[in-house]
Protein backbone atom coordinates (compact mmCIF):
# COMPACT_ATOMS: atom_id res chain seq x y z
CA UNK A 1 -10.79 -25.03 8.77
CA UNK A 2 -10.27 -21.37 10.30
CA UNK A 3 -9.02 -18.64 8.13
CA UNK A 4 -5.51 -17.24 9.38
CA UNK A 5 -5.96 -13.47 10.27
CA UNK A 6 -4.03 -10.97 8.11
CA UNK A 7 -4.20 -7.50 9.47
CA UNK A 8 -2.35 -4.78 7.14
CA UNK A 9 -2.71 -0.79 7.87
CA UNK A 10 -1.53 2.08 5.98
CA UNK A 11 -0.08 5.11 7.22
CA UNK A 12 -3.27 7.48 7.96
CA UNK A 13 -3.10 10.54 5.38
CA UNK A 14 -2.96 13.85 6.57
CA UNK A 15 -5.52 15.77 5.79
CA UNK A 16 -3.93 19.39 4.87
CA UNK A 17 -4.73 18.74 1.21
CA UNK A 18 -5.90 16.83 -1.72
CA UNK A 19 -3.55 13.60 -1.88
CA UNK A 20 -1.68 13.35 -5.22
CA UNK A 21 -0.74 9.98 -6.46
CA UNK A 22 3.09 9.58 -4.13
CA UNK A 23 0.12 9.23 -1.64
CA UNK A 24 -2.38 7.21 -3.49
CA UNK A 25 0.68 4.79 -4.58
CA UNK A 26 0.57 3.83 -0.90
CA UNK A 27 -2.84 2.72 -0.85
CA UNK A 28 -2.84 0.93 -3.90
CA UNK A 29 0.22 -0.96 -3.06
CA UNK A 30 -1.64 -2.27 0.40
CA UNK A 31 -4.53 -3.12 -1.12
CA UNK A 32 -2.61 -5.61 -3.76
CA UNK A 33 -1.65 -7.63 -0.93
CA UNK A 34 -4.48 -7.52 0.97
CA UNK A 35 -6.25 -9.00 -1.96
CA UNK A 36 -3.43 -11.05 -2.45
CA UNK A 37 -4.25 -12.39 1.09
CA UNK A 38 -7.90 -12.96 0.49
CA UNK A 39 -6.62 -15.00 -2.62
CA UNK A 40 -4.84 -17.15 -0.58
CA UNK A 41 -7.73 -17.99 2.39
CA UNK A 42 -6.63 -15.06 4.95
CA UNK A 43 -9.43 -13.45 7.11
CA UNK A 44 -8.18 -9.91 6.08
CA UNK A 45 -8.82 -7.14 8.09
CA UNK A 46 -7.00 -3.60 5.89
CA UNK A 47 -7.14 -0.32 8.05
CA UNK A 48 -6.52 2.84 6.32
CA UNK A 49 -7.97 6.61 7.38
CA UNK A 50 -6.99 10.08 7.95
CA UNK A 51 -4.95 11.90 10.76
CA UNK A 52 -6.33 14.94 11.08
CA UNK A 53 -4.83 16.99 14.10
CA UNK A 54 -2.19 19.19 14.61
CA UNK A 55 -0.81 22.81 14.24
CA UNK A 56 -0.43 22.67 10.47
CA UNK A 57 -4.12 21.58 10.39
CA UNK A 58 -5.07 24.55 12.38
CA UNK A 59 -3.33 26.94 10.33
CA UNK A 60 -4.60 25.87 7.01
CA UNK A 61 -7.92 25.86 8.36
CA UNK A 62 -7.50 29.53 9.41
CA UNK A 63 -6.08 30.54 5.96
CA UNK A 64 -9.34 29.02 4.36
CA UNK A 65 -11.42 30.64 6.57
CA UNK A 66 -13.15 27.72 7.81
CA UNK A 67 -13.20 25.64 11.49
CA UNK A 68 -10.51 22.88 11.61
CA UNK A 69 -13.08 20.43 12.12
CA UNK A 70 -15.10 21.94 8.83
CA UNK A 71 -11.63 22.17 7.13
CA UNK A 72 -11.23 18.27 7.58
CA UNK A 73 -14.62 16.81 7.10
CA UNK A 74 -13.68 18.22 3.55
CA UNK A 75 -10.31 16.59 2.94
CA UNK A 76 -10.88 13.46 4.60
CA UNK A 77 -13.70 13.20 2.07
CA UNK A 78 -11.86 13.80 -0.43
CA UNK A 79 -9.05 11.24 0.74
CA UNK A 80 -12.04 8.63 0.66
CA UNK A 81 -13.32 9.55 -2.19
CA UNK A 82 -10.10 9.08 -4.09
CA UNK A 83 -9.27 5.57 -2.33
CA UNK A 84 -12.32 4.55 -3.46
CA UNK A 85 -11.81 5.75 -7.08
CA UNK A 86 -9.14 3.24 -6.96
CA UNK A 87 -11.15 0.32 -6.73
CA UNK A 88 -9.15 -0.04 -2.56
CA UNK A 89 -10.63 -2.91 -0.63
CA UNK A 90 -10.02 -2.04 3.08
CA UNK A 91 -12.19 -2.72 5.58
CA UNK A 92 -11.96 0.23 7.80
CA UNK A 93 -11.78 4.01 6.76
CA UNK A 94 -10.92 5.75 10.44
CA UNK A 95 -10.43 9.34 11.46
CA UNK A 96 -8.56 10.67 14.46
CA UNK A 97 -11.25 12.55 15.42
CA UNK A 98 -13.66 10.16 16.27
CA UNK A 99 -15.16 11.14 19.64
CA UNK A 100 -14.18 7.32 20.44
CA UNK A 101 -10.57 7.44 19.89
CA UNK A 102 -10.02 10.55 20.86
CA UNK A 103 -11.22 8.70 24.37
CA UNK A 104 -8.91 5.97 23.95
CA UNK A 105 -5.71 8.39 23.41
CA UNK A 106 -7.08 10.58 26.81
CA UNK A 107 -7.04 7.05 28.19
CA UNK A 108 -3.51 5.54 27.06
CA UNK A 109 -2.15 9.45 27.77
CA UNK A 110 -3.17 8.96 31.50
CA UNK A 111 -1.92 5.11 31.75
CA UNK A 112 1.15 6.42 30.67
CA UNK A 113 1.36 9.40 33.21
CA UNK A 114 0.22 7.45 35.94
CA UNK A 115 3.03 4.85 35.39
CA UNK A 116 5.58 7.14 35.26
CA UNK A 117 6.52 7.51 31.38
CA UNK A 118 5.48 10.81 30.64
CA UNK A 119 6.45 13.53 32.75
CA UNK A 120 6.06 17.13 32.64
CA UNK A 121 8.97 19.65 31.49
CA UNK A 122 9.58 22.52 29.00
CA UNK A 123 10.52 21.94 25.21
CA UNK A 124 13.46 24.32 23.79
CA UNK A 125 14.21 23.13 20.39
CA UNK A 126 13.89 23.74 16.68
CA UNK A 127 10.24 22.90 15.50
CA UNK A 128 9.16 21.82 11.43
CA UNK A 129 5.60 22.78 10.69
CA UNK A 130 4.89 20.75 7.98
CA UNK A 131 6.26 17.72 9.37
CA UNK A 132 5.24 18.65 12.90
CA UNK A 133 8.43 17.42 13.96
CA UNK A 134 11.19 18.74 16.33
CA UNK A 135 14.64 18.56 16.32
CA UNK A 136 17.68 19.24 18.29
CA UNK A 137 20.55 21.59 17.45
CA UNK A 138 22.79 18.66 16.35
CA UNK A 139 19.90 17.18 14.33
CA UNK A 140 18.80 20.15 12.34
CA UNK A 141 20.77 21.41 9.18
CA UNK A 142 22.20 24.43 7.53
CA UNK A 143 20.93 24.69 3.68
CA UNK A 144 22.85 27.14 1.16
CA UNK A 145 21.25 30.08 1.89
CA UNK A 146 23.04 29.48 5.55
CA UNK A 147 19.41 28.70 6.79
CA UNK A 148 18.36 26.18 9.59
CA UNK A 149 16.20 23.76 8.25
CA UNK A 150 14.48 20.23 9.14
CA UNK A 151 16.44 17.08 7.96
CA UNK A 152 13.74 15.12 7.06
CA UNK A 153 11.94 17.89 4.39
CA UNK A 154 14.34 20.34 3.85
CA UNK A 155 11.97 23.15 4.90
CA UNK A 156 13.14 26.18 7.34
CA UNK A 157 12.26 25.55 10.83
CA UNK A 158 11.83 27.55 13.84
CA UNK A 159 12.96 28.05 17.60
CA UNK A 160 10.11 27.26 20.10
CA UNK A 161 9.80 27.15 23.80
CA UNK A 162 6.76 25.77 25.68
CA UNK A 163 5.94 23.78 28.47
CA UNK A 164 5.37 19.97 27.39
CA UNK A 165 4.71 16.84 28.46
CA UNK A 166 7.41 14.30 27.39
CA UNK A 167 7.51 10.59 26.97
CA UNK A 168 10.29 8.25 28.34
CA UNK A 169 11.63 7.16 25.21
CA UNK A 170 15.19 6.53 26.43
CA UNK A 171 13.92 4.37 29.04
CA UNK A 172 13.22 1.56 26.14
CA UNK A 173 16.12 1.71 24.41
CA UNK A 174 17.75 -1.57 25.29
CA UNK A 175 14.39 -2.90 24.69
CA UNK A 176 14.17 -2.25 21.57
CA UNK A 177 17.66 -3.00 19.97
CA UNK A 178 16.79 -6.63 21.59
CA UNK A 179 13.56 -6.79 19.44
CA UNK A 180 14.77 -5.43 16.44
CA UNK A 181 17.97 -7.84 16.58
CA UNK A 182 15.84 -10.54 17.54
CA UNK A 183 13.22 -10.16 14.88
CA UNK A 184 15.29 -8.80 11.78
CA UNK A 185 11.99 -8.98 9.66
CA UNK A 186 10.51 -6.46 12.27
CA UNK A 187 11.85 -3.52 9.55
CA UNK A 188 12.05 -3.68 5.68
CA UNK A 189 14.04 -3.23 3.75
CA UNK A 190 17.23 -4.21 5.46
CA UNK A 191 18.53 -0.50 4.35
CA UNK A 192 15.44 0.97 6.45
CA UNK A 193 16.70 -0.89 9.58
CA UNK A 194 19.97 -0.02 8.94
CA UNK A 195 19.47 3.27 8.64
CA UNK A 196 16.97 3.43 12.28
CA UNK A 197 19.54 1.76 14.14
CA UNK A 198 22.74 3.45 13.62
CA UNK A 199 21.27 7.05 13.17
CA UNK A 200 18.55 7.17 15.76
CA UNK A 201 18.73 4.08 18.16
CA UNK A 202 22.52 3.58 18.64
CA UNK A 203 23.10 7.16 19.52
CA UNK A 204 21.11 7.06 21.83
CA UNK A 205 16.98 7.96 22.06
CA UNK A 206 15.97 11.21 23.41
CA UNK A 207 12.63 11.84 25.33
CA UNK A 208 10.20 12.70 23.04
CA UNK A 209 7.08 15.72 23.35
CA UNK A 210 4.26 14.08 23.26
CA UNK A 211 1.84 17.56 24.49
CA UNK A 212 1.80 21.29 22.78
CA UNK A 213 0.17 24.47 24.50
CA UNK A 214 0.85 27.13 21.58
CA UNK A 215 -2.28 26.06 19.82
CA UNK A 216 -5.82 24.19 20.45
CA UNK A 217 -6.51 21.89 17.37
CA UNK A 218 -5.94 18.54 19.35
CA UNK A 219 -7.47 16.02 21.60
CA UNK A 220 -7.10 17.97 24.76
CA UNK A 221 -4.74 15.91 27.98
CA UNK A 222 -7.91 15.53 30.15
CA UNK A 223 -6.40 16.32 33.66
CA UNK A 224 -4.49 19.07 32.08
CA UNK A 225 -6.35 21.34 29.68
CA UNK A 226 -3.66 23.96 29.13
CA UNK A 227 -1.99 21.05 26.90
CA UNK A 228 -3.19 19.09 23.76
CA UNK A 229 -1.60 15.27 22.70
CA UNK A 230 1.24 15.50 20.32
CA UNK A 231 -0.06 14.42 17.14
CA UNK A 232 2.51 11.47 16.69
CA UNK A 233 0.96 9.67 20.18
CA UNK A 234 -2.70 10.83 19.17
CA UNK A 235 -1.71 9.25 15.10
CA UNK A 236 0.20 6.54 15.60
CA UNK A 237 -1.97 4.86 18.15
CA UNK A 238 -4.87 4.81 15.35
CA UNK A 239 -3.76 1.12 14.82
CA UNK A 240 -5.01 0.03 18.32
CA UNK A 241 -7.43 2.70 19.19
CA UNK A 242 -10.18 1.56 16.08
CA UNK A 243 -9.86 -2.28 16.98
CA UNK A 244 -11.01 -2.18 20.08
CA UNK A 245 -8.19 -1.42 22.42
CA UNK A 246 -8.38 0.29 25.85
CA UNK A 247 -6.37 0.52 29.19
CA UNK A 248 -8.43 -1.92 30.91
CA UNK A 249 -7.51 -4.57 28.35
CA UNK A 250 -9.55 -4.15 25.24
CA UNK A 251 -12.28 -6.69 23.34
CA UNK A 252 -12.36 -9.79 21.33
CA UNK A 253 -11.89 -7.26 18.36
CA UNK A 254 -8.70 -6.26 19.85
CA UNK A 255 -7.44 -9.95 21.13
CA UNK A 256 -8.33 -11.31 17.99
CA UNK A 257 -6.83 -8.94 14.97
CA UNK A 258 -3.57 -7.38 17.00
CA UNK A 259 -0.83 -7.45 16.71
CA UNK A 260 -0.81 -6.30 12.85
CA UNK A 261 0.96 -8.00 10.26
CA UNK A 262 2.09 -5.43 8.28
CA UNK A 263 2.43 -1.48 8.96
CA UNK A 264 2.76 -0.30 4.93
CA UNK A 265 4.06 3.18 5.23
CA UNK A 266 6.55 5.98 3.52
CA UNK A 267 10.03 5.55 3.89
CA UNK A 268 10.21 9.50 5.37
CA UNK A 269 8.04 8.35 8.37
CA UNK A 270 9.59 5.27 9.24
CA UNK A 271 11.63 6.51 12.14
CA UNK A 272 7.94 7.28 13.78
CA UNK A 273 6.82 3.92 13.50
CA UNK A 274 9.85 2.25 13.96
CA UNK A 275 11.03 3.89 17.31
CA UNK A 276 8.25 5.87 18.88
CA UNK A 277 5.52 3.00 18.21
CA UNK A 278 7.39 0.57 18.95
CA UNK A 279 8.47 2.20 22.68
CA UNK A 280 4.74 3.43 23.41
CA UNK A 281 3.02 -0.36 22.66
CA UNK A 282 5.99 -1.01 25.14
CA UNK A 283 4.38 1.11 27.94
CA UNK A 284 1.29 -0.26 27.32
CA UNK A 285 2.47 -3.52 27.59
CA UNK A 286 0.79 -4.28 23.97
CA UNK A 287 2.84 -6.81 21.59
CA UNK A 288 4.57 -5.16 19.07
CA UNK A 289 3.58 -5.54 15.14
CA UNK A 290 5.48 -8.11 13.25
CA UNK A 291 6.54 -5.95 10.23
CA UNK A 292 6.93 -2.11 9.22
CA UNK A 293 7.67 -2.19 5.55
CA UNK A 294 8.95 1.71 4.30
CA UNK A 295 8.47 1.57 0.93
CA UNK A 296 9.51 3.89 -1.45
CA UNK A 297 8.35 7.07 -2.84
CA UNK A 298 6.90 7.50 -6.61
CA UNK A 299 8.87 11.11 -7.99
CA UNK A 300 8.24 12.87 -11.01
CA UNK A 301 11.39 13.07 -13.52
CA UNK A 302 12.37 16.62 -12.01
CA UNK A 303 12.01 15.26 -8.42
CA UNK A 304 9.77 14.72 -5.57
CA UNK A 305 6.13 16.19 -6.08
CA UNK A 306 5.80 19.63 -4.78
CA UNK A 307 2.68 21.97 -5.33
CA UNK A 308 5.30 25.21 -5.20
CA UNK A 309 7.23 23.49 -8.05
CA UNK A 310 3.74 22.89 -9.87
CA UNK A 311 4.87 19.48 -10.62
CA UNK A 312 1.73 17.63 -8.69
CA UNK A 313 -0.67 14.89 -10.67
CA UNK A 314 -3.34 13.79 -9.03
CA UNK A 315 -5.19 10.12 -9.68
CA UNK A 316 -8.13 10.77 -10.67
CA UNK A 317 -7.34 12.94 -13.32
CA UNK A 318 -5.30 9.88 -14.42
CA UNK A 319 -7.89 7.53 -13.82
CA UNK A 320 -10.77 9.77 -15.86
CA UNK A 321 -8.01 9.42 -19.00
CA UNK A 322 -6.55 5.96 -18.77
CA UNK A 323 -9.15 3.82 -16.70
CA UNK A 324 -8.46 2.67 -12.55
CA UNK A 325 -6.65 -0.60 -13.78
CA UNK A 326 -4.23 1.19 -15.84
CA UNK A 327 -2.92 3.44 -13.15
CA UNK A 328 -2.92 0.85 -10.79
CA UNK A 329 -0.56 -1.38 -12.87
CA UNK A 330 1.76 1.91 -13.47
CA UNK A 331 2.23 2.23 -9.20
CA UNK A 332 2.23 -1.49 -8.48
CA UNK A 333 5.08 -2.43 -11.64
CA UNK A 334 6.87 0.88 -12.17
CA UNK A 335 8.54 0.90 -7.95
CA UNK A 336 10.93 -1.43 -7.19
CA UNK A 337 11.21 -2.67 -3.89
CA UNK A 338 13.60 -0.33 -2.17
CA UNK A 339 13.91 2.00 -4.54
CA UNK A 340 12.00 5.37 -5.91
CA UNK A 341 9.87 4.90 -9.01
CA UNK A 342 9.69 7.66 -11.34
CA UNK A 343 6.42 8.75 -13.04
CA UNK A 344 6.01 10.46 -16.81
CA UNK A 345 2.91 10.52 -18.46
CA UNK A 346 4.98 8.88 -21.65
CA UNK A 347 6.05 5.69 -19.54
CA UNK A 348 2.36 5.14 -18.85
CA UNK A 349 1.33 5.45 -22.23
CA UNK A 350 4.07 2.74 -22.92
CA UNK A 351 2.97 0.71 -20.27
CA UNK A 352 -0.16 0.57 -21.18
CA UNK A 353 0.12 -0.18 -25.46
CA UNK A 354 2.85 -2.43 -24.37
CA UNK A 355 2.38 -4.55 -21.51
CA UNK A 356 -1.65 -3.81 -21.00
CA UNK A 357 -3.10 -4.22 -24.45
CA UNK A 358 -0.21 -5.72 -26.42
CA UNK A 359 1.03 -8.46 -23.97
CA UNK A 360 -2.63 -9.13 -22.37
CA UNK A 361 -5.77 -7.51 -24.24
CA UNK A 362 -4.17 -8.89 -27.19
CA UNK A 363 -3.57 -12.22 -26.44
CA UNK A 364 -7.44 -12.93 -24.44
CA UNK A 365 -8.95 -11.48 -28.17
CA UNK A 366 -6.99 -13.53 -30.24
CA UNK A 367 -7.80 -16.72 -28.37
CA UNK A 368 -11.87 -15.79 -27.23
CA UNK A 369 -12.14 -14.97 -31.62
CA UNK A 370 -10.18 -18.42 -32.31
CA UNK A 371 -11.98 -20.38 -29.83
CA UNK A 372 -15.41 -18.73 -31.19
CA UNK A 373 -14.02 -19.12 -35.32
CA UNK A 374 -13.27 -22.83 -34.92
CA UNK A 375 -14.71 -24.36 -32.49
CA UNK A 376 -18.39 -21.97 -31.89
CA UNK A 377 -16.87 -20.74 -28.41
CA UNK A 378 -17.43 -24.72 -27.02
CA UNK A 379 -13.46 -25.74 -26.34
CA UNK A 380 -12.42 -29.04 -24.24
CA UNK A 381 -8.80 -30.57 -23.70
CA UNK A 382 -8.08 -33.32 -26.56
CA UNK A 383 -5.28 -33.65 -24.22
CA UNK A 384 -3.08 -34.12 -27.48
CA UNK A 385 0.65 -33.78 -25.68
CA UNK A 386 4.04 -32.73 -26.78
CA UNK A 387 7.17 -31.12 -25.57
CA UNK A 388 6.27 -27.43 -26.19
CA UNK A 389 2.51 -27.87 -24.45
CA UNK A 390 4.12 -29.66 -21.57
CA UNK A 391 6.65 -27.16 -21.10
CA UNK A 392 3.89 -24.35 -21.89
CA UNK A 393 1.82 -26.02 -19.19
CA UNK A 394 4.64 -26.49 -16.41
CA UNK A 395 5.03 -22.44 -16.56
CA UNK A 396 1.46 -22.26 -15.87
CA UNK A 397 1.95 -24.65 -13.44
CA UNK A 398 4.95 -23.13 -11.44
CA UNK A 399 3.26 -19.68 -11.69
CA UNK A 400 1.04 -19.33 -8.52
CA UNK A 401 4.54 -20.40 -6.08
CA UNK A 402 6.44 -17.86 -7.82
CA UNK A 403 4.11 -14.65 -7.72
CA UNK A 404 3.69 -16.39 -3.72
CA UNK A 405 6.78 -15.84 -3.19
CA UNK A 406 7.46 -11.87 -4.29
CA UNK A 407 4.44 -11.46 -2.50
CA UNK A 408 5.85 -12.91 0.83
CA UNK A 409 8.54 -10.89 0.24
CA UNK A 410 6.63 -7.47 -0.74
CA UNK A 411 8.51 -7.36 -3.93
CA UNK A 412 5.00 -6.61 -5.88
CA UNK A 413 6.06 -5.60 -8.88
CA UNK A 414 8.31 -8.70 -9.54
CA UNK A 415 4.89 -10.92 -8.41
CA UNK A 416 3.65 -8.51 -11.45
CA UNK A 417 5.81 -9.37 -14.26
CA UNK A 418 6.04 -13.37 -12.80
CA UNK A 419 2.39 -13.47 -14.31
CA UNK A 420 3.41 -11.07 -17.53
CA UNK A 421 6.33 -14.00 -18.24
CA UNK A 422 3.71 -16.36 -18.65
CA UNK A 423 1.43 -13.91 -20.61
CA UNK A 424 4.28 -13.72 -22.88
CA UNK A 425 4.98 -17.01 -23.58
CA UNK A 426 1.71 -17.45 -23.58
CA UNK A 427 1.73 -15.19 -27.07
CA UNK A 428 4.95 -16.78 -27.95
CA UNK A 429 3.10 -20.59 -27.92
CA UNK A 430 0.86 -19.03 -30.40
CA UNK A 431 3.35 -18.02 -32.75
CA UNK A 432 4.70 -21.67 -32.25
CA UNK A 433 1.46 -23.71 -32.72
CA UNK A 434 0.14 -21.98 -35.14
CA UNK A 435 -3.43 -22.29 -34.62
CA UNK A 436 -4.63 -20.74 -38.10
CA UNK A 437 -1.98 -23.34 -39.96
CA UNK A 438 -3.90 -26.20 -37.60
CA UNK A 439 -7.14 -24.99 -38.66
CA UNK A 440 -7.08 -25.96 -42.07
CA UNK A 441 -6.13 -29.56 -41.82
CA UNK A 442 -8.87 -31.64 -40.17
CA UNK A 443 -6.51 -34.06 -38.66
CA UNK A 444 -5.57 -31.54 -36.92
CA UNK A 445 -8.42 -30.78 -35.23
CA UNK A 446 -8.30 -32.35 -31.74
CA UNK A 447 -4.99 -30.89 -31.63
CA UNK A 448 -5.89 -27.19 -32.44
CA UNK A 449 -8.36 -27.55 -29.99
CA UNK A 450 -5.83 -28.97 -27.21
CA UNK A 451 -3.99 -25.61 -27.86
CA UNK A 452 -7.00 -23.27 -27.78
CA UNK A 453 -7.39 -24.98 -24.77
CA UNK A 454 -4.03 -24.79 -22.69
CA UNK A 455 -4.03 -20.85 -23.65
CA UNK A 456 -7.45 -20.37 -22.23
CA UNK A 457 -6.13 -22.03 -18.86
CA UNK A 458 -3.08 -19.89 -18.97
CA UNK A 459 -5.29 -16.82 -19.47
CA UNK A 460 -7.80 -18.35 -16.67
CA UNK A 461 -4.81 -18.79 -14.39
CA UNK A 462 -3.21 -15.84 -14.89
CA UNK A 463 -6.51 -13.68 -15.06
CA UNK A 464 -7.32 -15.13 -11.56
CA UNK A 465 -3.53 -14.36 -10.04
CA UNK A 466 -4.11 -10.54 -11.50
CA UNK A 467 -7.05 -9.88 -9.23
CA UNK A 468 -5.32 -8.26 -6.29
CA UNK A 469 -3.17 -6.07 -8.72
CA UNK A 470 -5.82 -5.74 -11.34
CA UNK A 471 -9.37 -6.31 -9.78
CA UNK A 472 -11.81 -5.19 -12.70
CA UNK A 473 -9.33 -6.56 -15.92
CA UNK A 474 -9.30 -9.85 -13.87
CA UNK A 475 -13.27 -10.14 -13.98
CA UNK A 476 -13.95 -8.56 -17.52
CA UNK A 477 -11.20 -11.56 -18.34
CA UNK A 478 -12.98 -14.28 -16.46
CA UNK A 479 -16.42 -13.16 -17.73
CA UNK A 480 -15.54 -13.27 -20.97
CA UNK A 481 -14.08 -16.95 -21.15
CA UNK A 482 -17.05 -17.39 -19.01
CA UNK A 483 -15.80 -19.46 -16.12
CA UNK A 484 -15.49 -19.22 -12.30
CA UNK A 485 -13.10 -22.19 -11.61
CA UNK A 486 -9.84 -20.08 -9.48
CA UNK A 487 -7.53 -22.99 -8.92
CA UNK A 488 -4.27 -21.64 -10.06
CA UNK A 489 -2.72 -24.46 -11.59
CA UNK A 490 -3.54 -26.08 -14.70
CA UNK A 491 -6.80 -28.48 -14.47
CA UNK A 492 -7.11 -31.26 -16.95
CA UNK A 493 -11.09 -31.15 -17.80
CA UNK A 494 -12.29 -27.68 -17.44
CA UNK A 495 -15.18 -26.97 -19.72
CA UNK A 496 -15.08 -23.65 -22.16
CA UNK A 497 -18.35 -21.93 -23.25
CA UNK A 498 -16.78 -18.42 -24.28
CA UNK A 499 -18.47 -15.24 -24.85
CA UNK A 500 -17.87 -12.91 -26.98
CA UNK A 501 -14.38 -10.69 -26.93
CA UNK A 502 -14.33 -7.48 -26.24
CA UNK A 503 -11.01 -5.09 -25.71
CA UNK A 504 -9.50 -5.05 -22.44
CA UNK A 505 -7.38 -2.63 -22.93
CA UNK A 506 -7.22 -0.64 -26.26
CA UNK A 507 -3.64 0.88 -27.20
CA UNK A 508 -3.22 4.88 -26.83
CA UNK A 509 -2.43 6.76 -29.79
CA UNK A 510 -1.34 10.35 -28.75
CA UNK A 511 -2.03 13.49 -30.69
């Protein structure tokens, strides 16, 4: 039977710096559900990559005394090289300045001209540099200091005037309410499309810049060299540009993966891929993609992470102290589904003793060393039954539609503690069979070993449901009970040869 396509992106970083781990939360969170997809039979395809134009790119490439293009190569190795650190799946690593999609966005800049959508005029507006946003007087506010500043970041922004090339935004308007009401998945959460559609759409959309003359760090508009593309047309069209779209049509690639399923990004940039993205893949005539999901942001306790506040943590120093899997539980369990997850270096610790080696390292030792003690690491199911193992085993049982479900939904962290219920009463069945009482009566045997043997299902079960959130645990857990069987419901006649246990998490004692 053919696989169903999945195709998930992330928002491309920017490459003006190191990314600390608000950013790396992103790509952790899309690669749990890409996984999760693979799980399930999906023919994944998971884009991620760097944007890497734009005036702010310039500038900090100036200041380090280095071309932008050197200044890049640098941080978009560095964005790799942390994704990778993280144990990230995707299939595609792409960079906006690839000679070939820079050649695409020349291409869908001159469609667009041609038909009539972007025209030629002059900007006069207040410009953000760090956002590389602009904004009109009504939209920009006055901070406490009595200071103009952006609304999206807070920082001070500044008047600029320059000929520009501007995209027919308003013209899709009605367009796009009809979609959005039409599809209501189309944005998540529900407070994201709120928010889109009574600030921004309702109102009423105003032609956007998509070209800047006041500096050269760009992919240049080929019939008009004076101007570069606007990084949001040259970014945003990343999704298209790397799977094979063109103008003229585009290839299998392109037929086959678009549209995407899911567009994982940060809240702050939703009203760029929720509104502009939406309004160019109109002009192009492209479908649109089925979901953006905003998610939120992970903050430190004293706010969001800020290098001038000195409150940035980075995730491979993390990783280098508590191990990949560790910090990858912390993102994926510790942020709710709509809202901001806070991060101290105390709530990981207590994460990890408590959840990662009390809950889980704990309970795969104690029944590896029992199955080894009594049985010489050879268990079958006696299939001795009784209310508590039947309602042990209809939790392992109902466990794979539950954690299906969050996952449909994007609420990851609930998928996460759906397997951590049964983990728990998993430990809990333990305390209530009491395998060590069993042990020394000898008619007890076939039913000790009927309860070594429904834990090591519940571990095999839940160890294979953990993969997309916890890749390496989940094989250091099947290796060790030694089996490759990944149905995830209970089977009647597995076979247990166990190896020997060894910690999967040890607990953190701080100086």
């Amino acid at each position: 039977m053919e696989k169903e396509k999945y195709y998930i992106s992330t928002a491309i970083a920017y490459t003006s710096g190191k990314p600390h781990i608000g950013n790396t939360y992103e790509i952790v969170l899309a690669d749990a559900i890409a996984r999760f997809k693979r799980l399930k039979g999906y023919d994944v395809y998971f884009q991620t990559g760097t944007d890497e134009h734009g005036e702010k790119i310039e500038l900090k490439a100036k200041e380090a005394g280095k071309t932008p293009q050197e200044f890049v190569d640098e941080v978009a190795t560095e964005i790799k090289r942390i994704w990778d650190i993280m144990n990230t799946s995707y299939d595609r690593f792409v960079r906006t300045t690839d000679p070939a999609h820079e050649k695409v966005i020349q291409h869908i800049f001159k469609y667009m001209y041609d038909k009539g959508d972007i025209y030629l005029g002059k900007y006069e507006g207040w410009y953000c540099t760090p956002d590389e946003a602009f904004w009109t007087d009504s939209q920009v506010v006055e901070n406490e200091e009595g200071k103009l500043v952006c609304p999206e970041c807070g920082r001070e922004v500044e008047r600029k005037s320059e000929e520009a090339y501007f995209f027919k935004l308003s013209k899709y308007q009605k367009q796009l309410e009809e979609h959005i009401e039409k599809h209501p998945e189309f944005i998540q959460p529900e407070s994201r499309k709120n928010e889109m559609m009574n600030n921004f759409i309702k109102p009423g959309l105003q032609d956007l810049c998509v070209s800047r003359t006041s500096f050269k760090w760009g992919i240049p508009v080929d019939f008009d060299d004076k101007h570069v593309v606007y990084v949001w047309l040259d970014a945003l069209s990343n999704y298209i540009t790397n799977i094979g779209y063109d103008t003229d049509g585009g290839n299998e690639e392109f037929k086959y993966k678009w549209p995407c399923d899911l567009h994982l990004i940060g809240k702050d940039i939703i009203r760029f891929h929720t509104i502009y993205w939406p309004c160019f893949l109109m002009s192009l005539e492209v479908p649109l993609p089925k979901q953006v999901f905003g998610h939120p942001w992970l903050i430190m306790s004293d706010g969001k992470m800020s290098k001038s506040i000195g409150n940035v943590v980075y995730a491979d120093d993390l990783v280098e102290e508590f191990g990949v899997d560790a910090v990858r539980y912390y993102f994926l369990h510790e942020i709710p589904f709509a809202n901001d997850g806070v991060f101290t270096r105390d709530l990981l610790i207590e994460r990890i003793n408590g959840d990662l080696a009390n809950v889980l390292g704990n309970l795969v030792q104690r029944t590896i060393s029992m199955g080894k003690k009594y049985f010489d690491g050879n268990v079958t199911n006696k299939k001795i039954s009784n209310e508590l193992s039947e309602k042990f085993i209809n939790s392992i049982n109902t466990l794979d539609e539950k954690v299906t479900k969050k996952m449909d939904e994007l609420q990851i962290s609930d998928a996460i503690s759906e397997i951590f219920e049964v983990l728990r009463a998993s430990n809990k069945y333990i305390d209530e069979t009491t395998p060590w009482i069993l042990a020394k009566d000898e008619n007890e045997k076939d039913n000790l070993e009927t309860v070594l043997y429904n834990l090591l299902e519940s571990i095999r079960v839940c160890a294979s449901l953990l993969e997309p959130f916890l890749p390496g645990t989940s094989e250091e857990i099947l290796k060790q009970i030694n089996i490759n069987n990944k149905e995830f419901k209970f089977v009647e006649d597995n076979k247990y040869e166990l190896n020997d246990p060894k910690p999967i998490f040890l607990r953190i004692q701080e100086k």
